[in-house]
Protein backbone atom coordinates (compact mmCIF):
# COMPACT_ATOMS: atom_id res chain seq x y z
CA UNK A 1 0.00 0.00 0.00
CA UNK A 2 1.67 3.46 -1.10
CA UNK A 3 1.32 7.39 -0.02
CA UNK A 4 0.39 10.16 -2.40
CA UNK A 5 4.33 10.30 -3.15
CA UNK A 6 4.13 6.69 -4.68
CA UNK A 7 0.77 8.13 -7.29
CA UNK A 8 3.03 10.74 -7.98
CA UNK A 9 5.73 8.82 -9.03
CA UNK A 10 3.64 6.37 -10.90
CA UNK A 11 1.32 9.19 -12.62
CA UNK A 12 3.51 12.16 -12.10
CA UNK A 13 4.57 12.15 -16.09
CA UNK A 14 0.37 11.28 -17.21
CA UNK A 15 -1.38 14.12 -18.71
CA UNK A 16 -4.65 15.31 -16.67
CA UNK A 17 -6.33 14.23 -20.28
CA UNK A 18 -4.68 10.51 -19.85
CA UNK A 19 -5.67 10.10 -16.55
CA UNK A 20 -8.33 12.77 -15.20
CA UNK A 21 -8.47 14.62 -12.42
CA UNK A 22 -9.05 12.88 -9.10
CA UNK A 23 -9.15 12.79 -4.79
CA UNK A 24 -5.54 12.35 -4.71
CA UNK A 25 -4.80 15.31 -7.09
CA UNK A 26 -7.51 17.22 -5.23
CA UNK A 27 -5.94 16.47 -1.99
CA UNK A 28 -1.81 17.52 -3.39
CA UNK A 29 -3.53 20.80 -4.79
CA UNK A 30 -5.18 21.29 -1.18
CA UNK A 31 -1.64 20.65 0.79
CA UNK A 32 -0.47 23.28 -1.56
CA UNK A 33 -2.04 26.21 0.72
CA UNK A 34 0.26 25.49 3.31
CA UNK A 35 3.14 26.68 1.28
CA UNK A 36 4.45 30.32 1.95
CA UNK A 37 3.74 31.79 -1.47
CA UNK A 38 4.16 35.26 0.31
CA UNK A 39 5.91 37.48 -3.17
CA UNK A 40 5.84 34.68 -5.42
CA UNK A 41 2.65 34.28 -6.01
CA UNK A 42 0.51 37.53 -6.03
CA UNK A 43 -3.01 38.08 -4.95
CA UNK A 44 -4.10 39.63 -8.55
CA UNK A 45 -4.83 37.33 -11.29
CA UNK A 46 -1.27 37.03 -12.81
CA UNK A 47 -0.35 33.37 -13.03
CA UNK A 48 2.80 32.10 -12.72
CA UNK A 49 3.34 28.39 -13.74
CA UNK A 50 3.75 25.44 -10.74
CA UNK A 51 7.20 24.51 -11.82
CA UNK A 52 8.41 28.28 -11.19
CA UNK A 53 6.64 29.16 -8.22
CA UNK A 54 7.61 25.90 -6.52
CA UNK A 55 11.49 26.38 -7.70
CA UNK A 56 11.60 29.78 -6.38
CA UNK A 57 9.83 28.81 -2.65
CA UNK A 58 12.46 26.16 -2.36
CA UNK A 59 15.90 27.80 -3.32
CA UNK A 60 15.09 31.32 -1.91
CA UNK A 61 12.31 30.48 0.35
CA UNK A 62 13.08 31.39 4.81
CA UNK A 63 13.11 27.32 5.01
CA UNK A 64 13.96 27.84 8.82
CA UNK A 65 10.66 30.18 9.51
CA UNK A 66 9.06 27.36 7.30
CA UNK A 67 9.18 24.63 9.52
CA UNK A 68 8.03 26.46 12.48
CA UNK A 69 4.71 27.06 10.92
CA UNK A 70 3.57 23.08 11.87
CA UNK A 71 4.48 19.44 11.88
CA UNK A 72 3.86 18.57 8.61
CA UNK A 73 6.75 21.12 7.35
CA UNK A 74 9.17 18.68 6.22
CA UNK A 75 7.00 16.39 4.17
CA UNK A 76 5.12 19.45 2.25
CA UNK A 77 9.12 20.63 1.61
CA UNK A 78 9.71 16.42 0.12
CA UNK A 79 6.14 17.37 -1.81
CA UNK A 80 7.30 20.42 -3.41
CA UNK A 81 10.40 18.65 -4.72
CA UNK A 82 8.39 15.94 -5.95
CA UNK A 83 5.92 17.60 -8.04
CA UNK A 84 7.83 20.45 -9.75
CA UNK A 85 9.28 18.61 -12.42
CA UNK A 86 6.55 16.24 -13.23
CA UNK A 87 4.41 17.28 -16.57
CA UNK A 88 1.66 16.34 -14.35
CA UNK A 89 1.92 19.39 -12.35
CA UNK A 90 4.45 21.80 -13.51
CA UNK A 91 2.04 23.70 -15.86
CA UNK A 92 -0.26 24.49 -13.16
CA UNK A 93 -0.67 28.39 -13.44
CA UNK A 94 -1.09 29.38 -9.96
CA UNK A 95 -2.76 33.20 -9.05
CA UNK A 96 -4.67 34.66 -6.08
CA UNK A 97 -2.62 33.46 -3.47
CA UNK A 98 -3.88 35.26 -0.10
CA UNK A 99 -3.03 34.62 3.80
CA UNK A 100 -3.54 36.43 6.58
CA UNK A 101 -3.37 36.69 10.72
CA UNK A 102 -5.42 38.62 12.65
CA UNK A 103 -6.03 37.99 16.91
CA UNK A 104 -9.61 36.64 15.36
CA UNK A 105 -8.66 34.98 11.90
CA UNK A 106 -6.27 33.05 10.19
CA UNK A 107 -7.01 32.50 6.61
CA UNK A 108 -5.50 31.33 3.44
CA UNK A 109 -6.51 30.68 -0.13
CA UNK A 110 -5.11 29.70 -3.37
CA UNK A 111 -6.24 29.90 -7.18
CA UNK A 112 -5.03 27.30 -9.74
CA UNK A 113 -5.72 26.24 -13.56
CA UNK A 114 -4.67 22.89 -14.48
CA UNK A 115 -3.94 22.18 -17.90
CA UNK A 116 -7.33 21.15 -19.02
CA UNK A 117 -9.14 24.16 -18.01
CA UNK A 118 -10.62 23.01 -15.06
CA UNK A 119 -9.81 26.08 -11.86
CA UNK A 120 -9.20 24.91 -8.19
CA UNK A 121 -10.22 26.97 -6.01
CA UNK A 122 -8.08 26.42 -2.94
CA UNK A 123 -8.06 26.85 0.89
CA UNK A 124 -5.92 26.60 4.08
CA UNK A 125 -6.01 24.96 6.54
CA UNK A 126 -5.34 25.78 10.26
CA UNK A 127 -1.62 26.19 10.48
CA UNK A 128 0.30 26.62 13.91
CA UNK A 129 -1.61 30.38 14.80
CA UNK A 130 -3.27 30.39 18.11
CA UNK A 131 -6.00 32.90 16.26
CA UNK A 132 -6.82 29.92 13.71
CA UNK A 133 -7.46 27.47 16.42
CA UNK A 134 -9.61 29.57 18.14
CA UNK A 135 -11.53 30.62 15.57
CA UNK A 136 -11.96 26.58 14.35
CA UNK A 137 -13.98 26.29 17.90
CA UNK A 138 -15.70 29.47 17.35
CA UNK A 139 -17.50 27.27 14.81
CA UNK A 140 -19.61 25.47 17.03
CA UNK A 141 -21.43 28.95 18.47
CA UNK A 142 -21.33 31.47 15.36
CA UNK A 143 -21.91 31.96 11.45
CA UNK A 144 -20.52 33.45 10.13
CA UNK A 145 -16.62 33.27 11.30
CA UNK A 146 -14.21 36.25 9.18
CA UNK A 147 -12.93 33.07 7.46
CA UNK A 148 -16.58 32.04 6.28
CA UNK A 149 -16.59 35.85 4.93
CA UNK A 150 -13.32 35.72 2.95
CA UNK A 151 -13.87 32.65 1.96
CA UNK A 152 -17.10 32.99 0.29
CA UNK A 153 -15.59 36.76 -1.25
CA UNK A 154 -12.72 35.15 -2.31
CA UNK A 155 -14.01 32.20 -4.73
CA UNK A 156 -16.53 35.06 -5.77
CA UNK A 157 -13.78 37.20 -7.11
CA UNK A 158 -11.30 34.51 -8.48
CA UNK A 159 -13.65 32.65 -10.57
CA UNK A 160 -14.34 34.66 -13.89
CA UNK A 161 -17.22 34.49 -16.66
CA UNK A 162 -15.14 32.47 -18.58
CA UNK A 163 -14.15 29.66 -16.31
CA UNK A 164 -16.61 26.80 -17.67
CA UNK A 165 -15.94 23.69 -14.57
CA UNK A 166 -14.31 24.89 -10.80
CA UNK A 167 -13.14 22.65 -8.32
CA UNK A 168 -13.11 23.58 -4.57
CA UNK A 169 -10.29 21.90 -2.07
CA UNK A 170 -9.63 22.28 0.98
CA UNK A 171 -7.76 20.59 4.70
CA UNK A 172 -8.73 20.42 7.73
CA UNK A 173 -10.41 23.48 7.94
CA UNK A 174 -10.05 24.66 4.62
CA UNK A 175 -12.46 21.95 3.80
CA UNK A 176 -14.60 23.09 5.81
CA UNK A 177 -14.38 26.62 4.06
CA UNK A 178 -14.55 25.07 0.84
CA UNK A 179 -17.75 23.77 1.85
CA UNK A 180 -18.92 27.12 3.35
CA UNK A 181 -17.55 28.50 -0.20
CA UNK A 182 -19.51 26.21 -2.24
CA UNK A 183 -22.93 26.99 -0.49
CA UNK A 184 -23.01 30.45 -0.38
CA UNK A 185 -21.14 31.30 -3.60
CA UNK A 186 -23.19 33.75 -6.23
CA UNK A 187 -25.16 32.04 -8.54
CA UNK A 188 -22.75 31.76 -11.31
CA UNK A 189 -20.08 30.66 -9.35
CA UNK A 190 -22.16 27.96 -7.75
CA UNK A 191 -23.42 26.72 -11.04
CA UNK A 192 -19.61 26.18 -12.71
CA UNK A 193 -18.93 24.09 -9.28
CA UNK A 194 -18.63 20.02 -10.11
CA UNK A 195 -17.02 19.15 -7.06
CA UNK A 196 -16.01 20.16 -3.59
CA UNK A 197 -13.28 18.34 -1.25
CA UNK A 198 -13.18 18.35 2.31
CA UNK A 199 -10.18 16.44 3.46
CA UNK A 200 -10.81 15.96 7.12
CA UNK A 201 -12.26 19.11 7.90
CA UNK A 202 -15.67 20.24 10.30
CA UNK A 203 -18.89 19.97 9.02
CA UNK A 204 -22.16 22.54 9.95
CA UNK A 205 -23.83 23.71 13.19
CA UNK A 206 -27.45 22.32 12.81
CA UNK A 207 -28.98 25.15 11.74
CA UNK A 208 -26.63 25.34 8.46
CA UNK A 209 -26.57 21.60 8.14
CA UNK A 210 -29.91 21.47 7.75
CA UNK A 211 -30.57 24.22 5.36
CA UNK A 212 -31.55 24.53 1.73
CA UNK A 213 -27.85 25.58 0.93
CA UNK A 214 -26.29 23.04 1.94
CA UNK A 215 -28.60 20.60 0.33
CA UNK A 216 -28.28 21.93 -3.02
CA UNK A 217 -24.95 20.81 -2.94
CA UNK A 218 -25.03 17.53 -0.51
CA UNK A 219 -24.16 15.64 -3.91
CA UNK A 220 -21.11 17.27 -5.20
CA UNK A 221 -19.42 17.36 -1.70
CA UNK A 222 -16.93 14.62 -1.15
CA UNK A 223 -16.07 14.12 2.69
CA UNK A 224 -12.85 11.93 2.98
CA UNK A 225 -11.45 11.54 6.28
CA UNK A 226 -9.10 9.12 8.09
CA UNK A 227 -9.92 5.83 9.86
CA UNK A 228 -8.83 7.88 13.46
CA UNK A 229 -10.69 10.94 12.10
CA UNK A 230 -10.86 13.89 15.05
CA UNK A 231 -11.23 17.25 13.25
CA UNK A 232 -13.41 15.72 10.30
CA UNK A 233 -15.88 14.71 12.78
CA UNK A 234 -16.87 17.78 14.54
CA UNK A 235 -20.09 19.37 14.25
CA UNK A 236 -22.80 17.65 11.54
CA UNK A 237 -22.01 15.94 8.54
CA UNK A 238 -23.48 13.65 6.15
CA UNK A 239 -23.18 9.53 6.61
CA UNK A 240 -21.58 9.61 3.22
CA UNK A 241 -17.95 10.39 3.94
CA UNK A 242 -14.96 8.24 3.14
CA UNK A 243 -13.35 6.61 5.77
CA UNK A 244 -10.06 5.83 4.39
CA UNK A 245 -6.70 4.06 6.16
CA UNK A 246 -4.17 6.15 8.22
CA UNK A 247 -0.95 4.70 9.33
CA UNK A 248 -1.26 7.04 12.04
CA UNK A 249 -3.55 7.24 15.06
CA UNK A 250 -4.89 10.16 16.66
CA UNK A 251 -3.68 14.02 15.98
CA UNK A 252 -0.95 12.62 13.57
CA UNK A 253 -3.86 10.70 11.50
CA UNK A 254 -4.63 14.10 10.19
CA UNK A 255 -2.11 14.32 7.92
CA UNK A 256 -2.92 13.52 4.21
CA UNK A 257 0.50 12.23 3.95
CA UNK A 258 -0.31 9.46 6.56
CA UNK A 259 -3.08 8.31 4.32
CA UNK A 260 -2.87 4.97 2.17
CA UNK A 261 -3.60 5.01 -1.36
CA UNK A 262 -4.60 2.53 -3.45
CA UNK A 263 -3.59 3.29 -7.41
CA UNK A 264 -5.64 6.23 -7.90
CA UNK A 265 -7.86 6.51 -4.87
CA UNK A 266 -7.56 6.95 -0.77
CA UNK A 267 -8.18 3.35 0.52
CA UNK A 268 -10.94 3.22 2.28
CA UNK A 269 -11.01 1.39 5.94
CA UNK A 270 -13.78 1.33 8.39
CA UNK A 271 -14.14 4.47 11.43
CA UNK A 272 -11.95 3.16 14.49
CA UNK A 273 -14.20 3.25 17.62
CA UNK A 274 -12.61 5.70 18.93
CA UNK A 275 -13.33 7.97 16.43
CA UNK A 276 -17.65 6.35 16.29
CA UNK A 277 -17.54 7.43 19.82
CA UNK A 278 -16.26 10.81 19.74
CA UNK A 279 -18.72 11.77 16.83
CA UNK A 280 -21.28 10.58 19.26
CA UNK A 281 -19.88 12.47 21.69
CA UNK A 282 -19.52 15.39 20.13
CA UNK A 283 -22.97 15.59 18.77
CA UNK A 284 -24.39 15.03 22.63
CA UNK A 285 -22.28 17.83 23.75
CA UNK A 286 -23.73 19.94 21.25
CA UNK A 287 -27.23 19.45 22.02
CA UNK A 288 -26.87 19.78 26.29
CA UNK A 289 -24.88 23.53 25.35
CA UNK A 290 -26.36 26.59 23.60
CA UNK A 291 -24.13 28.63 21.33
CA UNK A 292 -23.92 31.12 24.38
CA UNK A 293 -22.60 28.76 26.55
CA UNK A 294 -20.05 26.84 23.58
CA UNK A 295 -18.89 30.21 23.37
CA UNK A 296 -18.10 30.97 27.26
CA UNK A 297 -16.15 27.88 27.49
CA UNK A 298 -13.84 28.32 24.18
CA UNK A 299 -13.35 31.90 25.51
CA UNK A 300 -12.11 30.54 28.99
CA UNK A 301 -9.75 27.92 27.41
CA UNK A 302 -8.42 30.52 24.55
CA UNK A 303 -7.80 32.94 27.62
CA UNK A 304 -6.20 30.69 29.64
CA UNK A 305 -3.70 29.35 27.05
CA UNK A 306 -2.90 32.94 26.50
CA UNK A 307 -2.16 33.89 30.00
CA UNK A 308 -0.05 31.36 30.81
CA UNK A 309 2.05 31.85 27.77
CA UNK A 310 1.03 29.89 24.78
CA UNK A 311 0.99 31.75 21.60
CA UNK A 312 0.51 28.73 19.20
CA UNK A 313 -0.67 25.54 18.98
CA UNK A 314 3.19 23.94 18.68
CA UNK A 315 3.61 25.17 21.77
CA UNK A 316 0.43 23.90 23.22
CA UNK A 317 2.02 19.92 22.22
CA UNK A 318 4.90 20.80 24.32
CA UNK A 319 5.43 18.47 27.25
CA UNK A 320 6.81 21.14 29.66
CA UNK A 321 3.39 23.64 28.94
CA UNK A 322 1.34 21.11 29.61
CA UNK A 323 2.66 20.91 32.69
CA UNK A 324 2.34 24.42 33.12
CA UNK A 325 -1.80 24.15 31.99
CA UNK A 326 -2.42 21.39 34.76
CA UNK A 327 -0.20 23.34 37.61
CA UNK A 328 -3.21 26.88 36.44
CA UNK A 329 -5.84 24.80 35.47
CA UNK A 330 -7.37 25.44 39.23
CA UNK A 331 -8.70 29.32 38.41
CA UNK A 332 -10.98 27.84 35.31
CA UNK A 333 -14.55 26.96 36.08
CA UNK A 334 -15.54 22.84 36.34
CA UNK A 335 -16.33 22.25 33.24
CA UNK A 336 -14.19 24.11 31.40
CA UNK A 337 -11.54 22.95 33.39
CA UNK A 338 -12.75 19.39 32.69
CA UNK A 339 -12.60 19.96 28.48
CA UNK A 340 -9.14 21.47 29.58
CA UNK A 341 -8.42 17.57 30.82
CA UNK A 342 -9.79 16.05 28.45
CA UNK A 343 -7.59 18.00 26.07
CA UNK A 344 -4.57 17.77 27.90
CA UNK A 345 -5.05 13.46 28.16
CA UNK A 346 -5.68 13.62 24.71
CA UNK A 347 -2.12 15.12 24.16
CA UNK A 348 -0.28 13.04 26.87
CA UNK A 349 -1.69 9.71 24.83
CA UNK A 350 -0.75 11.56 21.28
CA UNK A 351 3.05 11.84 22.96
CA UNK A 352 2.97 8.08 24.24
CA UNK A 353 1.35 7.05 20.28
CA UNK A 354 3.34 8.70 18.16
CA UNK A 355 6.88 8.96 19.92
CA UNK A 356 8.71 8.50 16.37
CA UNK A 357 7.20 11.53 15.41
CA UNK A 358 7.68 13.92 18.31
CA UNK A 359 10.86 15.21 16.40
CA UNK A 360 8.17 16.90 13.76
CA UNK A 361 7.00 19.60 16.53
């Protein structure tokens, strides 16, 4: 069983006309959101080819402030250096490239045009930002977040009159905004959309879950996410998601590069238990809390990870501050104090899992 860098370098030289566009190429063009584009590519509609961009990020790119961003750093770096050169990719035309940090948003987006005509529409994921993290839990009290806002202004703007078929990606959260995107899009853009990906990101509050929107378009939305699935799982989705095989358990499952492919698909593998439960889980928590009091307790923990020093979520899977969140933990409220210990378990069992990979953070 390979990784997305074995369909690479078994389809890396096919044509998108050979062998058409599919999850694993919309799940590469996702993980290409987390690369710092920042005055290579430009947020106007000037395209500069794949090949180009990608040589420039990696010979004169701040590699060191690179790999600070998250854990995944190294293997989107060995991804970069696998696709440039393969006819594959390298014509990609890449434009509209946009991130930005604010103390209540992190958000990032990317425009591409493969070489037959079809545009991906692009978005980020939560990367190591405190702001991003708390604005992924502001999702379970309010809608719109700012990123729900860009997100729907940005696909909007980047997709012109002319483009005839769009594609939306996204990770971890950016497939959630992809979905977001897709629902609430203008009526022209919404019409040229054939397909949306949401690798492993949130799905709706109820309210939005259950709307007309989203139902009109339930059937072009295509939910993969791992056999230890956490993030993918929160708030409401559909039953028709794609549970496919991780090598990894827990946090580290959420990596796309941890996910087994099969030729030219994700293979699937049934939800772990763990993961059955905490859907259920989460779902009951949601109904016994109002979006008042979901809001309270994300404020509390987002507060209290700022006072006692953390200013990003690398810092939060450090050993020695989650020593320092039990020794504070005392001035929170019960329960936030027990979704505090929940979360801190949680990262004590990630440690004790996935010990080979420790030297990522």
């Amino acid at each position: 069983m390979g990784s997305i860098f074995d369909y690479i370098k078994k389809y890396g030289d096919s044509s998108f006309m050979e062998e058409p566009f599919n999850e694993i190429d919309a799940s590469i063009l996702s993980l290409l959101t987390y690369i710092d584009f920042d005055k290579i590519v430009f947020a106007d509609k000037n395209k500069i080819s794949l090949a180009n961009a990608l040589e420039y990020f990696l010979n004169f790119g701040n590699m060191k402030e690179f790999l600070k961003r998250g854990f995944i750093q190294k293997e989107l770096i060995k991804l970069c250096s696998a696709i440039k050169d393969k006819n594959r990719y390298k014509d990609i035309l890449l434009y509209g490239y946009v991130y930005k940090v604010r103390d209540d948003e992190q958000f990032g987006a990317l425009s591409m045009k493969i070489p037959d005509g079809k545009i991906v529409v692009a978005y980020e994921g939560t990367d190591h930002n405190l702001s991003g993290w708390e604005e992924d839990l502001a999702l379970c009290y309010k809608f719109p977040v700012p990123s729900h806002i860009d997100a729907i202004n940005y696909i909007n703007k980047y997709v012109s009159f002319l483009d005839k078929e769009v594609i939306i990606v996204g990770h971890s959260k950016g497939g959630h905004l992809a979905l977001v995107a897709g629902m609430y899009a203008n009526i022209l853009v919404k019409w040229k959309v054939k397909k949306i990906y949401n690798f492993d990101g949130p799905g709706l509050r109820k309210k939005e879950f259950e709307s007309r929107r989203f139902k009109s378009i339930e059937k072009k939305l295509c939910h993969i996410i791992p056999n230890y699935s956490l993030f993918g799982l929160l708030l409401r989705h559909n039953k028709n998601y794609k549970s496919v095989k991780s090598n990894k358990i827990g946090l580290m499952a959420h990596s796309i590069f941890s996910w087994n492919v099969n030729d030219k698909e994700f293979k699937s593998a049934p939800l772990s238990l763990l993961s059955k439960n905490l859907d259920r889980s989460i779902i009951l928590w949601l109904e016994q809390h109002t979006d008042k009091e979901r809001e309270k307790i994300t404020n509390d923990i987002f507060n209290f990870l700022k006072e006692v020093g953390i200013t990003n979520f690398v810092d939060v899977l450090k050993l020695k501050n989650i020593i320092t969140l039990i020794k504070n933990s005392s001035k929170l409220d019960i329960e936030t104090k027990e979704m505090l210990n929940s979360f801190v378990k949680f990262i004590i069992d990630y440690h004790i899992k996935n010990i080979d990979d420790i030297e990522l953070i």
